[in-house]
N, C-alpha and C. Protein backbone atom coordinates (compact mmCIF):
# COMPACT_ATOMS: atom_id res chain seq x y z
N UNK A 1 -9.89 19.05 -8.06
CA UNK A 1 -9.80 17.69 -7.58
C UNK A 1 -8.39 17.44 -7.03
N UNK A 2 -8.49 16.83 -6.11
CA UNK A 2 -7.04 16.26 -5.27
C UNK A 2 -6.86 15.28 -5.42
N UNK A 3 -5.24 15.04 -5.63
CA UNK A 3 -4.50 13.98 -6.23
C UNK A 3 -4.05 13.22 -5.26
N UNK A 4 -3.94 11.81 -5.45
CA UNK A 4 -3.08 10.96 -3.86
C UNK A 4 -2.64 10.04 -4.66
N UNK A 5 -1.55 9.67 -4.41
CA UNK A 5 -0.60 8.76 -4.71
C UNK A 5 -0.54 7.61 -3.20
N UNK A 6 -0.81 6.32 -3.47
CA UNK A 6 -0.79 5.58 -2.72
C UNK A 6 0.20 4.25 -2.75
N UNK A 7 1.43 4.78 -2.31
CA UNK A 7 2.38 3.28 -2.08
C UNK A 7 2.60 2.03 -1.74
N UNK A 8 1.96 1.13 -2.56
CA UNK A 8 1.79 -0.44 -2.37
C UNK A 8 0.72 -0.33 -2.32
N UNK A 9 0.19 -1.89 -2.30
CA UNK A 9 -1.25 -2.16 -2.26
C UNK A 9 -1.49 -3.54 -1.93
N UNK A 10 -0.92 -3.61 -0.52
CA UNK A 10 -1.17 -4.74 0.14
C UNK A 10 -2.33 -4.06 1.03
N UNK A 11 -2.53 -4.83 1.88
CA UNK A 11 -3.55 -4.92 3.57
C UNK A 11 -3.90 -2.96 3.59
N UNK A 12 -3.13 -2.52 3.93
CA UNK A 12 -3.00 -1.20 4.43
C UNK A 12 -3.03 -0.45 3.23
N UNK A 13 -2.34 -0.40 2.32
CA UNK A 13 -2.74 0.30 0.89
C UNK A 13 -4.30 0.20 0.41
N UNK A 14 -4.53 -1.22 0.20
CA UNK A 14 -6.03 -1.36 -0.37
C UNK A 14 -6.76 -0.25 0.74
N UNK A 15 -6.87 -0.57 2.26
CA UNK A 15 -7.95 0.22 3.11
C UNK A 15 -7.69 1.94 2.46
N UNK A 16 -6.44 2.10 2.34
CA UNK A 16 -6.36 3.75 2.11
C UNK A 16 -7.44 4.01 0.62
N UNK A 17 -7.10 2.95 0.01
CA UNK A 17 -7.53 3.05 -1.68
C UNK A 17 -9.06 2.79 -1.39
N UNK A 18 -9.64 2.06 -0.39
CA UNK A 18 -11.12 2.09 -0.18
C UNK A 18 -11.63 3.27 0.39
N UNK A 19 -10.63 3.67 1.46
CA UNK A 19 -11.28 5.00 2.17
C UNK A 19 -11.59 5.80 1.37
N UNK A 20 -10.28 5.96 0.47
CA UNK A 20 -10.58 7.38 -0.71
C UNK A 20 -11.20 7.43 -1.73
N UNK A 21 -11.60 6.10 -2.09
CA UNK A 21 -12.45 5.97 -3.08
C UNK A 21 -13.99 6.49 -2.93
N UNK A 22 -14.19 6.38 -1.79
CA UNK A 22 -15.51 7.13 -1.22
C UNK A 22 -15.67 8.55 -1.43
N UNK A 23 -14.42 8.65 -1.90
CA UNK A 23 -14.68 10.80 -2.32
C UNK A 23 -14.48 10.73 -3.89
N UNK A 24 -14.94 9.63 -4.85
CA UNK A 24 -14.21 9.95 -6.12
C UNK A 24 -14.41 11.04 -6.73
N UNK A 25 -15.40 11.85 -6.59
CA UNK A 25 -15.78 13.09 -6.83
C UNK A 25 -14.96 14.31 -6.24
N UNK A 26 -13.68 13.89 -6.02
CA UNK A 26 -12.87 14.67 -5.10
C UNK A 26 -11.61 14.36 -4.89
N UNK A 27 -11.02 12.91 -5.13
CA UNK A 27 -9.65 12.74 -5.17
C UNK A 27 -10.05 11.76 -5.87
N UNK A 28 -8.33 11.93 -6.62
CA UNK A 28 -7.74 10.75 -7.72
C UNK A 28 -7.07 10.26 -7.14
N UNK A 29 -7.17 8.90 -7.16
CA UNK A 29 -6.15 7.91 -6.49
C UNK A 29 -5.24 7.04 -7.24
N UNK A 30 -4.22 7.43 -7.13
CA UNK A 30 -2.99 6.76 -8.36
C UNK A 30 -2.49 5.56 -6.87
N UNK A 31 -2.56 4.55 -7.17
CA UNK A 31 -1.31 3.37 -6.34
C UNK A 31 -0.61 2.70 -6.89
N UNK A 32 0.47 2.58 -6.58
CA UNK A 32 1.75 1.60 -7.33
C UNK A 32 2.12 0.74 -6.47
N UNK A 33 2.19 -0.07 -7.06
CA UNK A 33 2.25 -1.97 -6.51
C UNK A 33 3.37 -2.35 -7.22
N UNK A 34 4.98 -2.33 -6.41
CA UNK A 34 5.65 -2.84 -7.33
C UNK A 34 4.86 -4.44 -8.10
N UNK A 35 4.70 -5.11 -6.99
CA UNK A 35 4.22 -6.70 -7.41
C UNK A 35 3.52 -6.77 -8.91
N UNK A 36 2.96 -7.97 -9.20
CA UNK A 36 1.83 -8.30 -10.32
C UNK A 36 0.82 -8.38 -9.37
N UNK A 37 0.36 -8.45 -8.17
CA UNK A 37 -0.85 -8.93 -7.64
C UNK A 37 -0.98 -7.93 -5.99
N UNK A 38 -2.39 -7.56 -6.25
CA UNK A 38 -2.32 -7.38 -4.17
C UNK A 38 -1.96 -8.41 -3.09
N UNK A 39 -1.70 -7.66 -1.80
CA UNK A 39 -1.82 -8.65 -1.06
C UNK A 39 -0.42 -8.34 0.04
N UNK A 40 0.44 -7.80 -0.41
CA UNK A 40 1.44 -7.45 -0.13
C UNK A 40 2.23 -8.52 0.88
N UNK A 41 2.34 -8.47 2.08
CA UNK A 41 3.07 -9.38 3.17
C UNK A 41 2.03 -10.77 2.56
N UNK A 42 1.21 -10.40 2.44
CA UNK A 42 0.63 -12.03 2.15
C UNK A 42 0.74 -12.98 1.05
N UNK A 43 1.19 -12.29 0.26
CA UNK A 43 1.82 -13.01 -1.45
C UNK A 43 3.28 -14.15 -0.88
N UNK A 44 2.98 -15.48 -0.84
CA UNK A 44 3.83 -16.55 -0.86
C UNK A 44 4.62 -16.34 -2.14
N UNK A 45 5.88 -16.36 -1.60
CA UNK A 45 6.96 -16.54 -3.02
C UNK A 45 6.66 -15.47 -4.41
N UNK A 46 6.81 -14.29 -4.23
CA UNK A 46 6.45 -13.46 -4.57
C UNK A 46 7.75 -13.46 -5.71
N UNK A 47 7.51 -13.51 -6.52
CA UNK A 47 8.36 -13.15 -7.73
C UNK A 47 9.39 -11.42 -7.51
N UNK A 48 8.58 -10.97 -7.21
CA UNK A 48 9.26 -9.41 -6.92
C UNK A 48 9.62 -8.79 -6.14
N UNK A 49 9.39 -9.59 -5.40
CA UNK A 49 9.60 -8.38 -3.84
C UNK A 49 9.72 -9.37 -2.61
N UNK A 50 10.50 -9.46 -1.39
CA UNK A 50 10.66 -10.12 -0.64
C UNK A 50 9.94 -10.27 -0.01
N UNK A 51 9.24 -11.39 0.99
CA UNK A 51 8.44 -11.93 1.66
C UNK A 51 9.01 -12.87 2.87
N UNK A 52 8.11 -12.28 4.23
CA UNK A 52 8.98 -13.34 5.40
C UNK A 52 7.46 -14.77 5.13
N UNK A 53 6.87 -14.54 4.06
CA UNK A 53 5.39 -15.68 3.94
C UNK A 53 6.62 -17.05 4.01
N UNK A 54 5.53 -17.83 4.37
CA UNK A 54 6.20 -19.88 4.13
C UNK A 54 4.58 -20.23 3.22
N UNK A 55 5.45 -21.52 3.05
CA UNK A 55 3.94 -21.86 2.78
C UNK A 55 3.30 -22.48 3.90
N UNK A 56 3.35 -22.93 4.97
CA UNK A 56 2.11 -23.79 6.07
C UNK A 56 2.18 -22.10 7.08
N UNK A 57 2.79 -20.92 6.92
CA UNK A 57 2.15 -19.92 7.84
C UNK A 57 0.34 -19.84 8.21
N UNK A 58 0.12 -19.43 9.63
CA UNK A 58 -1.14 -19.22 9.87
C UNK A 58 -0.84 -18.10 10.60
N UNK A 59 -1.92 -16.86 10.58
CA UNK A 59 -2.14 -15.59 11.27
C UNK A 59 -1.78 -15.68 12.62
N UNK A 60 -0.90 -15.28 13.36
CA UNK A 60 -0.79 -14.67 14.53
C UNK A 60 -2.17 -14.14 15.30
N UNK A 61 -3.23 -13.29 14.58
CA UNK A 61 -3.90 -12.80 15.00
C UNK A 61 -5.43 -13.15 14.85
N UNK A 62 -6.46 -13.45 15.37
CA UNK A 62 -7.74 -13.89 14.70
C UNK A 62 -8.33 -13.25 13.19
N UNK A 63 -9.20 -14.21 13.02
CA UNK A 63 -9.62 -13.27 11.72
C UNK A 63 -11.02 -11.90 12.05
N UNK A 64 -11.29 -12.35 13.34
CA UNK A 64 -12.43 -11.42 14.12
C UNK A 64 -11.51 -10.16 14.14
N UNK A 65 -10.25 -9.58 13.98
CA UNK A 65 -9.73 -8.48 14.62
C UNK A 65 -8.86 -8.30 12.99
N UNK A 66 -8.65 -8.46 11.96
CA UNK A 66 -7.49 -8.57 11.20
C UNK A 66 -8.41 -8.36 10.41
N UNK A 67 -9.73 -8.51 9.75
CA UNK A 67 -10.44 -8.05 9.07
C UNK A 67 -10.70 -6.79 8.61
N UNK A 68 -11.36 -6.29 7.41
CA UNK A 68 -11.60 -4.96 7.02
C UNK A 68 -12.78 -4.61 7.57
N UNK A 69 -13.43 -3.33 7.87
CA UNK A 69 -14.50 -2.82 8.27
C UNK A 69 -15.64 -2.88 7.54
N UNK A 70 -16.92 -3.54 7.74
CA UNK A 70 -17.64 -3.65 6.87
C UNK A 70 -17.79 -4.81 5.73
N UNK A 71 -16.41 -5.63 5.98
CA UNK A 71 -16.44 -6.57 4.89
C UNK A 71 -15.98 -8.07 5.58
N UNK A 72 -16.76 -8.47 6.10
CA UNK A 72 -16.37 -9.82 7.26
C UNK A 72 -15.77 -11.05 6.42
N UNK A 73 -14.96 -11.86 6.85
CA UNK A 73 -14.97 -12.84 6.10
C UNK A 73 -16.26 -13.87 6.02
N UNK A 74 -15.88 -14.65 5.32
CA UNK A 74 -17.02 -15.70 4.77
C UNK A 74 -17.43 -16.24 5.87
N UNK A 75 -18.70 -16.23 5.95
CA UNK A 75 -19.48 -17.01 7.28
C UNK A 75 -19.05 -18.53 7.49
N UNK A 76 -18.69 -19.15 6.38
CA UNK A 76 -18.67 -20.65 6.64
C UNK A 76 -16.97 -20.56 7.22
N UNK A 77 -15.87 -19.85 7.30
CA UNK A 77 -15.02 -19.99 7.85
C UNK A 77 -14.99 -19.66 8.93
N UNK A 78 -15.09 -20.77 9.91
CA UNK A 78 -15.18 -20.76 11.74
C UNK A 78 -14.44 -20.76 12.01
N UNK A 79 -12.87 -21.40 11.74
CA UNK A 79 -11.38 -21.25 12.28
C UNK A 79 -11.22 -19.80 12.58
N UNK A 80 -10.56 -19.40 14.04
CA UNK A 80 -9.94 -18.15 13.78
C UNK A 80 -8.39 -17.76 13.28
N UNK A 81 -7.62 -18.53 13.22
CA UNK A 81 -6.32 -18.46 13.22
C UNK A 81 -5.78 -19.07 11.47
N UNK A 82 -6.38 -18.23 10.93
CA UNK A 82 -6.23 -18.95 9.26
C UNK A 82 -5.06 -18.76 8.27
N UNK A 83 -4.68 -19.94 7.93
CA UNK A 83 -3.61 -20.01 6.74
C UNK A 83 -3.84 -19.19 5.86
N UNK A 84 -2.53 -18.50 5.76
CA UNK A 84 -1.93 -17.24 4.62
C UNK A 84 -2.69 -17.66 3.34
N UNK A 85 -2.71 -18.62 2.60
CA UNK A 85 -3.96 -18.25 1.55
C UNK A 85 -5.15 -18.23 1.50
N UNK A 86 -5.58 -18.42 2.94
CA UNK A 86 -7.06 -18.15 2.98
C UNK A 86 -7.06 -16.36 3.41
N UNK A 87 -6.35 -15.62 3.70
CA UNK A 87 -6.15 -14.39 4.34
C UNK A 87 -5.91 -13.75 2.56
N UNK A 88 -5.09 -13.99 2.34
CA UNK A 88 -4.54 -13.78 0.84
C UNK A 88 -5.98 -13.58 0.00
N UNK A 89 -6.49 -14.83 -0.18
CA UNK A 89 -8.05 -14.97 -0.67
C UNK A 89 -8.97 -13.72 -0.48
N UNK A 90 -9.20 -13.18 0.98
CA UNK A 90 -10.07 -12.43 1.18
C UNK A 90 -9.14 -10.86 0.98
N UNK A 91 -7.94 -10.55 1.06
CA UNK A 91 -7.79 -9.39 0.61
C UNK A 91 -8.20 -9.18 -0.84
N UNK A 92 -7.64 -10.31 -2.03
CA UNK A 92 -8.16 -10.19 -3.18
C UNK A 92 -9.33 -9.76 -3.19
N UNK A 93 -10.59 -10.38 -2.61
CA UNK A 93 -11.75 -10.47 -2.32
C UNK A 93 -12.47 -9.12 -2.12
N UNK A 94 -11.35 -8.20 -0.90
CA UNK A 94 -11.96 -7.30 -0.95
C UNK A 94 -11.78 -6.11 -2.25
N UNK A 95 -10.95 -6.24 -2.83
CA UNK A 95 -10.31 -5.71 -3.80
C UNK A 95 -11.12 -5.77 -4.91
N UNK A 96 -11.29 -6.92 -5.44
CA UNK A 96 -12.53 -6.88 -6.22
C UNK A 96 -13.79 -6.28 -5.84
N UNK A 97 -13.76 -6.43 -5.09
CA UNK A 97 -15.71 -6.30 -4.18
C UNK A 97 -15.62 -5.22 -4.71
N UNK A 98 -15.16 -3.98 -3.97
CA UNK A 98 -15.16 -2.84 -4.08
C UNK A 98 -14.40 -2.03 -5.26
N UNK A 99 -13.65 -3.05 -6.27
CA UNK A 99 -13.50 -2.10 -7.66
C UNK A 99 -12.44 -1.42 -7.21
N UNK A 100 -11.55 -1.97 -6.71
CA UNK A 100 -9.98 -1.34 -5.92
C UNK A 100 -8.92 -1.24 -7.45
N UNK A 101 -9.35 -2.24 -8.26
CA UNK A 101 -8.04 -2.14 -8.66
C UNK A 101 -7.58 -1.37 -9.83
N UNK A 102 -8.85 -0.85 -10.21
CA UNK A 102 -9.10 0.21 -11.12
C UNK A 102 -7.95 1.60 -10.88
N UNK A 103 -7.25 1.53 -9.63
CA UNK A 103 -6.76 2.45 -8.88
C UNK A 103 -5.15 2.22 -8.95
N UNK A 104 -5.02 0.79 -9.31
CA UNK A 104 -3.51 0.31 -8.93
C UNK A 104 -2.66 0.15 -10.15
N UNK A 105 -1.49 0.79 -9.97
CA UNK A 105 -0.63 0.35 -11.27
C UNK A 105 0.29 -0.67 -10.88
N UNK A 106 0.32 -1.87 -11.18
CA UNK A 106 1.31 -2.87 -11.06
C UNK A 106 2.07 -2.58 -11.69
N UNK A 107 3.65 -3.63 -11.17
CA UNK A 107 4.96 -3.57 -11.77
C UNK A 107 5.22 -2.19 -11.37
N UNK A 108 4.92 -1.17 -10.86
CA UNK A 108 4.98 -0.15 -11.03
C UNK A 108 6.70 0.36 -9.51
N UNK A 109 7.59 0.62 -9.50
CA UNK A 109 8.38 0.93 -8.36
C UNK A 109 8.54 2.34 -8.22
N UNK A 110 8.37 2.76 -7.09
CA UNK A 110 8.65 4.05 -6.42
C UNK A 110 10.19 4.33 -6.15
N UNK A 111 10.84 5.62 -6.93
CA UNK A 111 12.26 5.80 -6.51
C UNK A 111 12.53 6.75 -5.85
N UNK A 112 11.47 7.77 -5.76
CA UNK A 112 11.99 9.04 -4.80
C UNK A 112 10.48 9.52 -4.44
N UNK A 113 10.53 10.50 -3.83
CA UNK A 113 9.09 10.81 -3.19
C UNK A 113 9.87 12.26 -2.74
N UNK A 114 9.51 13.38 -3.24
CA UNK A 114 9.98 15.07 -2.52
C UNK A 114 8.82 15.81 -2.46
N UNK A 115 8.85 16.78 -1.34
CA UNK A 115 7.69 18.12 -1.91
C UNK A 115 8.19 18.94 -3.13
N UNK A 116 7.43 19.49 -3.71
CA UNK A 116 7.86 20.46 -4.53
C UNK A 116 8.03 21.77 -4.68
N UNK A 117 6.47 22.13 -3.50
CA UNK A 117 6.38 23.19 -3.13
C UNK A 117 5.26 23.26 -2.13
N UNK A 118 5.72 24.30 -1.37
CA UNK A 118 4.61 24.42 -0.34
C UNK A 118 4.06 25.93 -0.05
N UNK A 119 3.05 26.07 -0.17
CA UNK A 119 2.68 27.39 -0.49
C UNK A 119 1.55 27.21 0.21
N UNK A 120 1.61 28.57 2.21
CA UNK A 120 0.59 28.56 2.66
C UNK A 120 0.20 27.23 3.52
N UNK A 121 0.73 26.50 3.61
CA UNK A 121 0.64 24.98 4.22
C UNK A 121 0.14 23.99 3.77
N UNK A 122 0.51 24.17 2.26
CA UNK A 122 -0.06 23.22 1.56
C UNK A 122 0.95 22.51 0.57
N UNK A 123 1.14 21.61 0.28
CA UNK A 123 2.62 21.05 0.14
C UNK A 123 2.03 20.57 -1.60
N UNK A 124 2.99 20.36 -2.80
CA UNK A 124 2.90 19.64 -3.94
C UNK A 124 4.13 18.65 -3.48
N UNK A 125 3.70 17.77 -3.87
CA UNK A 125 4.64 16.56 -4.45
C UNK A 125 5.01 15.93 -5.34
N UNK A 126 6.31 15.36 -5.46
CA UNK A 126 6.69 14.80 -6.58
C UNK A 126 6.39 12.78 -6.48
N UNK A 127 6.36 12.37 -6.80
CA UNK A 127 6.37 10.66 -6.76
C UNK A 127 7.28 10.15 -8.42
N UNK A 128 8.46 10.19 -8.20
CA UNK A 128 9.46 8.96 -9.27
C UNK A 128 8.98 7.88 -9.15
N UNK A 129 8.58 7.44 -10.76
CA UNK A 129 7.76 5.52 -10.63
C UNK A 129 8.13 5.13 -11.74
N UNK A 130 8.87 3.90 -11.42
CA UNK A 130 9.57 3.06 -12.63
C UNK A 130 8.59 1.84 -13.30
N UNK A 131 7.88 2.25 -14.49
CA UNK A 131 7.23 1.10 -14.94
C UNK A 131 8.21 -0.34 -15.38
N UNK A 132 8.55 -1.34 -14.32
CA UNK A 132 8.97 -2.46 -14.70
C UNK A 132 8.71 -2.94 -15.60
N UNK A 133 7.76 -3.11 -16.46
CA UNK A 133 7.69 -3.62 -17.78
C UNK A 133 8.85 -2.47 -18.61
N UNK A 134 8.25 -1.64 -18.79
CA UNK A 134 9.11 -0.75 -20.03
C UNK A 134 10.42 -0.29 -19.23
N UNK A 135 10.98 0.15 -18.30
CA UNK A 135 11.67 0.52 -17.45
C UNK A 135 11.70 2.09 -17.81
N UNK A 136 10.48 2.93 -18.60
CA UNK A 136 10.26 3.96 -18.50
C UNK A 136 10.15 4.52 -17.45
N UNK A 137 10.53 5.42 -16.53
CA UNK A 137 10.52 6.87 -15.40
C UNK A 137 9.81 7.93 -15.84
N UNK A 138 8.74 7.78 -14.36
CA UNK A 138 7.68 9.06 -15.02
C UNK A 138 7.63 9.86 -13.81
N UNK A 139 7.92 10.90 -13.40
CA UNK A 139 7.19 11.79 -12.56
C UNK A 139 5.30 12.24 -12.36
N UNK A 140 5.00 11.58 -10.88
CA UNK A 140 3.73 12.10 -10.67
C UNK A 140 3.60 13.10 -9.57
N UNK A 141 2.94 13.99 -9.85
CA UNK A 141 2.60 15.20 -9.15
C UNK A 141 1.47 15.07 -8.40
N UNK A 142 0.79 15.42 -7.43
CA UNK A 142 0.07 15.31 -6.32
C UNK A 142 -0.01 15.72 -5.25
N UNK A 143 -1.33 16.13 -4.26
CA UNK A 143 -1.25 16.44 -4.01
C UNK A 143 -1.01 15.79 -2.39
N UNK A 144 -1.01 14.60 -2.37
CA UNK A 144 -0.59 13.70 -1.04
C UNK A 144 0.26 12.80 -1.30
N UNK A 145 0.70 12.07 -0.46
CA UNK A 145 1.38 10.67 -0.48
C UNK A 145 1.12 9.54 0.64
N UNK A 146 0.71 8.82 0.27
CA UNK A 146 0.18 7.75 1.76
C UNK A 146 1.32 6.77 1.44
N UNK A 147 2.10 6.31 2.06
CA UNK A 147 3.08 5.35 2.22
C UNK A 147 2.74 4.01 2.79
N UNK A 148 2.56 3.20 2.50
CA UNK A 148 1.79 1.69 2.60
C UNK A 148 2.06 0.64 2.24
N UNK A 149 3.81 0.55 2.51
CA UNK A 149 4.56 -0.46 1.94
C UNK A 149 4.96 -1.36 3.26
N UNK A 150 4.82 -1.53 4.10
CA UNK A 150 4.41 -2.19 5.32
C UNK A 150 6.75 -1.75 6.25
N UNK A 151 6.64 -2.16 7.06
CA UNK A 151 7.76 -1.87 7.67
C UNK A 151 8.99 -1.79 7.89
N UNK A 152 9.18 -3.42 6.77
CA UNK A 152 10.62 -3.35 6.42
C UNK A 152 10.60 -3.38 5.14
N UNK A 153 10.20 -2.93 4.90
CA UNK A 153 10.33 -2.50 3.32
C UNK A 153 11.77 -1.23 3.29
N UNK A 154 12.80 -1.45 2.13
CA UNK A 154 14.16 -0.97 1.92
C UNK A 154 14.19 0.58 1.65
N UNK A 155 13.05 1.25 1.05
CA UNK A 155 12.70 2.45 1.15
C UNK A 155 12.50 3.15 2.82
N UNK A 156 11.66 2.48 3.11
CA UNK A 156 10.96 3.30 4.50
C UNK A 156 12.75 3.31 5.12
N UNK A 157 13.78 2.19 5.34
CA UNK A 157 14.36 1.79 5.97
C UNK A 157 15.56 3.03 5.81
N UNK A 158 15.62 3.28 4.16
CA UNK A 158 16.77 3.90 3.99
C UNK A 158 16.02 5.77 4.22
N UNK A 159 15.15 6.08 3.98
CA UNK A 159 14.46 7.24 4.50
C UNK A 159 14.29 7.65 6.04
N UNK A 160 14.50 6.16 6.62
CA UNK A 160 14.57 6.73 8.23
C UNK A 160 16.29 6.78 8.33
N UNK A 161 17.00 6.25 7.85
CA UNK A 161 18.47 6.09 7.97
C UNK A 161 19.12 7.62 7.10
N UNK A 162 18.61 7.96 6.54
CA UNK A 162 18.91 9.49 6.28
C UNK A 162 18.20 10.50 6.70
N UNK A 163 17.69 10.22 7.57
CA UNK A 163 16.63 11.44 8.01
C UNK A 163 15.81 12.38 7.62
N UNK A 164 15.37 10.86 6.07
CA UNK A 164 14.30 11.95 5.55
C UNK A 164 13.12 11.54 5.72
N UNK A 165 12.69 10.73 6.30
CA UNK A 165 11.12 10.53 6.73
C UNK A 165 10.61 11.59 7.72
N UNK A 166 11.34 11.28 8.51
CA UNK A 166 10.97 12.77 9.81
C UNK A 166 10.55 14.16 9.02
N UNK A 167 11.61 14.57 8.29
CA UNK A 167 11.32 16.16 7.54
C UNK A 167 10.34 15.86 6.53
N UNK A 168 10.26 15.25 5.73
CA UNK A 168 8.62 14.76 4.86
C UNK A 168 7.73 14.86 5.53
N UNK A 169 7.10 14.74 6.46
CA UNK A 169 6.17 14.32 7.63
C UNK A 169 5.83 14.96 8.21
N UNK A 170 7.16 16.34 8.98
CA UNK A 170 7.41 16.77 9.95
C UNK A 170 6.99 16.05 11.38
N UNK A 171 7.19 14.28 11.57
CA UNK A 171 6.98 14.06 12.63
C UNK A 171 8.64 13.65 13.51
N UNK A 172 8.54 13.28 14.62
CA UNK A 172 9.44 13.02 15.46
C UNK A 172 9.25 11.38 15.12
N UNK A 173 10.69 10.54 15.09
CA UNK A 173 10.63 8.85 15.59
C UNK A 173 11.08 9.18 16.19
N UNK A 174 10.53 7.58 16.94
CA UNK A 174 10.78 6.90 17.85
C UNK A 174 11.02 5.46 18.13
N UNK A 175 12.10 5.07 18.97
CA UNK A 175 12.00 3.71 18.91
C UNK A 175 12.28 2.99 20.41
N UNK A 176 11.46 2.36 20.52
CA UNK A 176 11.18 1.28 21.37
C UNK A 176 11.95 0.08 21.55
C-alpha cells in the first residue's frame, strides 16, 4: 500500500483527499491541517493561520466554475457570486459528504518535507509534523507528498526562496 501525505486541507487539499480516497485499497492518506477546521483561504478570522478573508467578501468567481466535480451546490442557491460563508458552508459540506475528514490531522504543522531515498525512480520521503496541541515532533514516511497549502503560504515562499522547491519536484519556475 502507498502512503501520501497531503498538506493542508482547504479547497485543493480536500479534492486531492477525495481523489485518493477512491483507491483506499491502495493508498493511505495522512493530511495535516495546521487549522482546527477545513476550508483553508475561506476560514474568516482564523485563529491560526493568516487569512486575506473580511467578513462582507464575495467570490470573484461564479459558483458554476469554483465548484467540486460531481458535487454541485445547493439547488436553491441562484446567486452566482456568493459570500465567503456560504462557499465556506459547502466546502465543509463536501467534506462531510464524502467522509474526508477521517483523513485529516488538525492542529497538525508541517516543518520540513525531504526525500529520503530514491531507488530506481522512486523516491521515499520524509514529512516533520508538529502536533500543536502537545508540541510533540513526529516524522512521517511516505511515499508522496501533495502540497496544498494554497500560494502564499510562508513555507511554499521560503522553499522557492532557497531553491528547494524546484529540486523536490525536479520542475523549472517561473514567473510572470
Amino acid at each position: 500500500m502507498k502512503e501520501v501525505v497531503i498538506i493542508g486541507a482547504g479547497p485543493s487539499g480536500l479534492a486531492a483527499i477525495r481523489s485518493l480516497s477512491k483507491y483506499k485499497d491502495e493508498v493511505k492518506i495522512t493530511a495535516y491541517e495546521v487549522s482546527d477546521r477545513v476550508g483553508g483561504v475561506w476560514v474568516n478570522r482564523d485563529p491560526y493561520k493568516n487569512s486575506p478573508m473580511y467578513d462582507n467578501l464575495r467570490a470573484n468567481f461564479p459558483k458554476e466554475i469554483i465548484g467540486y466535480p460531481g458535487f454541485p451546490f445547493p439547488a436553491d442557491i441562484k446567486e452566482s457570486f456568493l459570500p465567503h460563508r456560504m462557499i465556506l458552508e459547502y466546502i465543509e459540506s463536501f467534506a462531510k459528504h464524502f467522509q474526508l475528514y477521517q483523513h485529516i490531522q488538525f492542529r497538525h504543522t508541517v516543518l520540513n518535507v525531504d526525500i529520503i531515498s530514491s531507488v530506481k525512480g522512486k523516491e521515499r520521503w520524509n514529512v516533520m509534523v508538529r502536533n500543536e496541541k502537545t508540541g510533540a515532533i513526529t516524522n512521517k514516511k511516505c511515499d508522496a507528498v501533495i502540497v496544498a497549502i494554497g500560494f502564499v503560504h510562508s513555507i511554499v515562499l521560503k522553499l522557492i526562496c532557497q531553491g528547494q522547491l524546484s529540486r523536490m519536484f525536479k520542475i523549472k519556475l517561473s514567473y510572470n
